[in-house]
Protein backbone atom coordinates (compact mmCIF):
# COMPACT_ATOMS: atom_id res chain seq x y z
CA UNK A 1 -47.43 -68.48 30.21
CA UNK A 2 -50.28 -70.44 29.39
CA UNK A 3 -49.68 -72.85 26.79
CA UNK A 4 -53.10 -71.99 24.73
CA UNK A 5 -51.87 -68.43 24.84
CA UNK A 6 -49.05 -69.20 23.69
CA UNK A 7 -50.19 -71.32 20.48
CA UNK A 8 -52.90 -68.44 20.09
CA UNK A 9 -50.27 -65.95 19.21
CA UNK A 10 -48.01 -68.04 17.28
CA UNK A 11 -51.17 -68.81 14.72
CA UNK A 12 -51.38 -64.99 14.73
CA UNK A 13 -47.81 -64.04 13.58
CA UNK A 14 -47.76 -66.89 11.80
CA UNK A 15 -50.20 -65.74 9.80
CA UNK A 16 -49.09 -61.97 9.95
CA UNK A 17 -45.98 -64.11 8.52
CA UNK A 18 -47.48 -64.68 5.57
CA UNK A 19 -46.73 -68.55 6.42
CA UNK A 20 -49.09 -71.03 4.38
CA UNK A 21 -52.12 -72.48 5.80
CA UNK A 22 -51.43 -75.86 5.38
CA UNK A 23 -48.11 -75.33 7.16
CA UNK A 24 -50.03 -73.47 10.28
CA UNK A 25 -52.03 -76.75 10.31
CA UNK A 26 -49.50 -78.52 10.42
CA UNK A 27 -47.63 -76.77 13.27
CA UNK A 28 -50.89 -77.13 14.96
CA UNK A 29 -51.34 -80.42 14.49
CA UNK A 30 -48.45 -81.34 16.33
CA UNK A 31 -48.81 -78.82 19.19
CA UNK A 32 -51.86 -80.94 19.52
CA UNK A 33 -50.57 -84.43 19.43
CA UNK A 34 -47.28 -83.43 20.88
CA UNK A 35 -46.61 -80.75 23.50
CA UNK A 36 -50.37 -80.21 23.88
CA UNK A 37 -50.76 -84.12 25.21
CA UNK A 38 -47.65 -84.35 27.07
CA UNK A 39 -48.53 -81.65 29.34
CA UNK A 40 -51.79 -82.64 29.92
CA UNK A 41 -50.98 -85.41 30.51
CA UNK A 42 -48.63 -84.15 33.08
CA UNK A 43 -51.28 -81.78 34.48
CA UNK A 44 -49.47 -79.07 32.98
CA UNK A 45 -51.10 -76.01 31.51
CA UNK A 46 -48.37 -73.24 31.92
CA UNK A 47 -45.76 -73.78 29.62
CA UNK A 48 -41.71 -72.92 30.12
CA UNK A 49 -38.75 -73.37 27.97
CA UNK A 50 -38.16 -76.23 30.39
CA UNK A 51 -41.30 -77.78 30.06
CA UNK A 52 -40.60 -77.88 26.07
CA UNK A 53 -36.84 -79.13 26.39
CA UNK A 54 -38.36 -82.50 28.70
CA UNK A 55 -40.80 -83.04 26.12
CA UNK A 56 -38.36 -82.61 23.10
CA UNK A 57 -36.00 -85.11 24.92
CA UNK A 58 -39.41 -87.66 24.34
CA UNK A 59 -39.09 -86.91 20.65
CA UNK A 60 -36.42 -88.87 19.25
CA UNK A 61 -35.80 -90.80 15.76
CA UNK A 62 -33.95 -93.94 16.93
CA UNK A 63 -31.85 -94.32 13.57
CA UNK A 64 -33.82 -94.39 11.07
CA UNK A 65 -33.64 -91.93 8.10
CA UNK A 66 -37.37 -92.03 7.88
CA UNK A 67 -38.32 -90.88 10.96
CA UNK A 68 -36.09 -88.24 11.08
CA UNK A 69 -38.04 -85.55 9.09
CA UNK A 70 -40.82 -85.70 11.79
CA UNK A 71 -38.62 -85.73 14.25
CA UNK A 72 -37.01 -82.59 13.56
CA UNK A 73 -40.55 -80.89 12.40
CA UNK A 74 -41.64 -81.72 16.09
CA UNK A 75 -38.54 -80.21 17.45
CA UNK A 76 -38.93 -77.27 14.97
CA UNK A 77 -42.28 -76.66 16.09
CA UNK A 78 -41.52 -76.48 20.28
CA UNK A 79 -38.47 -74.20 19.12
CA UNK A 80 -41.21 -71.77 17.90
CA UNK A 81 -43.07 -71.91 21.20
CA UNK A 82 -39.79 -71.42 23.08
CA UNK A 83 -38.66 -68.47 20.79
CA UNK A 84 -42.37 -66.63 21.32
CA UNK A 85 -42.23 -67.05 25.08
CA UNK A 86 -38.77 -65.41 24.65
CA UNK A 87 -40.18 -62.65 22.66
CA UNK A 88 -43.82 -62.77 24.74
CA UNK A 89 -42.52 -58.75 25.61
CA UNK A 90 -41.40 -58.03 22.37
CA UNK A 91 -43.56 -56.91 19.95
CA UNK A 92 -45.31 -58.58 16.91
CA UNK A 93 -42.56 -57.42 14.55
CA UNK A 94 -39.91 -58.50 16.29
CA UNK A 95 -41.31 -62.49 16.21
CA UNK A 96 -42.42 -61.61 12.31
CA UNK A 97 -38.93 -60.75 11.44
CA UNK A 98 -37.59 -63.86 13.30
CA UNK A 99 -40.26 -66.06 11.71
CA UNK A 100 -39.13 -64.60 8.42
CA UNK A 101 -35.79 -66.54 8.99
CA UNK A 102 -37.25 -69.43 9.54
C-alpha cells in the first residue's frame, strides 16, 4: 500500500481517536523525516511491514539514555503504520479501539 495512503488514514483515526494535535504532528513529523525519507530515498513509495522493520533497524540509540526517548517514539510511530496496514481490511473501529490502547 502506498505509503501516503497509509499516513492519510492513520491522521484520520488518529483523529477519530480523539489523539491530541500536537501528538498527530508529531507522529507526522517523523513519518516525514523518518520513514518518509528513507524510502524515498530508496525509490520506494509502496510501503510493507518489511520495508518498516529495515528502516527501524536504521533507528537505533547507541547507549545513551538521552537518545532513547526518540528512539523508541520513532519505533512507536512505524509500529502504527505496520499495525494499519495490518488492519488496512478492517474497519475504522477496529484500528480506533487498538489506538485506544496505545
Amino acid at each position: 500500500m502506498e505509503i501516503q495512503n497509509l499516513i492519510e488514514r492513520a491522521n484520520h483515526l488518529l483523529k477519530e481517536a480523539r489523539y491530541s494535535s500536537s501528538r498527530i504532528y508529531i507522529y507526522n513529523w517523523l513519518w516525514k523525516k523518518g520513514i518518509l525519507e528513507f524510502m524515498f530515498s530508496k525509490g520506494l513509495v509502496d510501503y510493507d511491514e518489511n520495508v518498516g522493520n529495515e528502516y527501524m533497524l536504521t533507528c537505533h540509540a547507541g547507549y545513551s539514555v538521552t537518545n532513547v526517548l526518540p528512539s523508541i517514539a520513532v519505533i512507536l510511530s512505524i509500529l502504527i503504520i505496520n499495525d494499519l496496514l495490518i488492519l488496512a481490511n478492517c474497519d475504522d473501529k477496529s484500528f480506533s479501539m487498538f489506538l485506544s490502547v496505545i
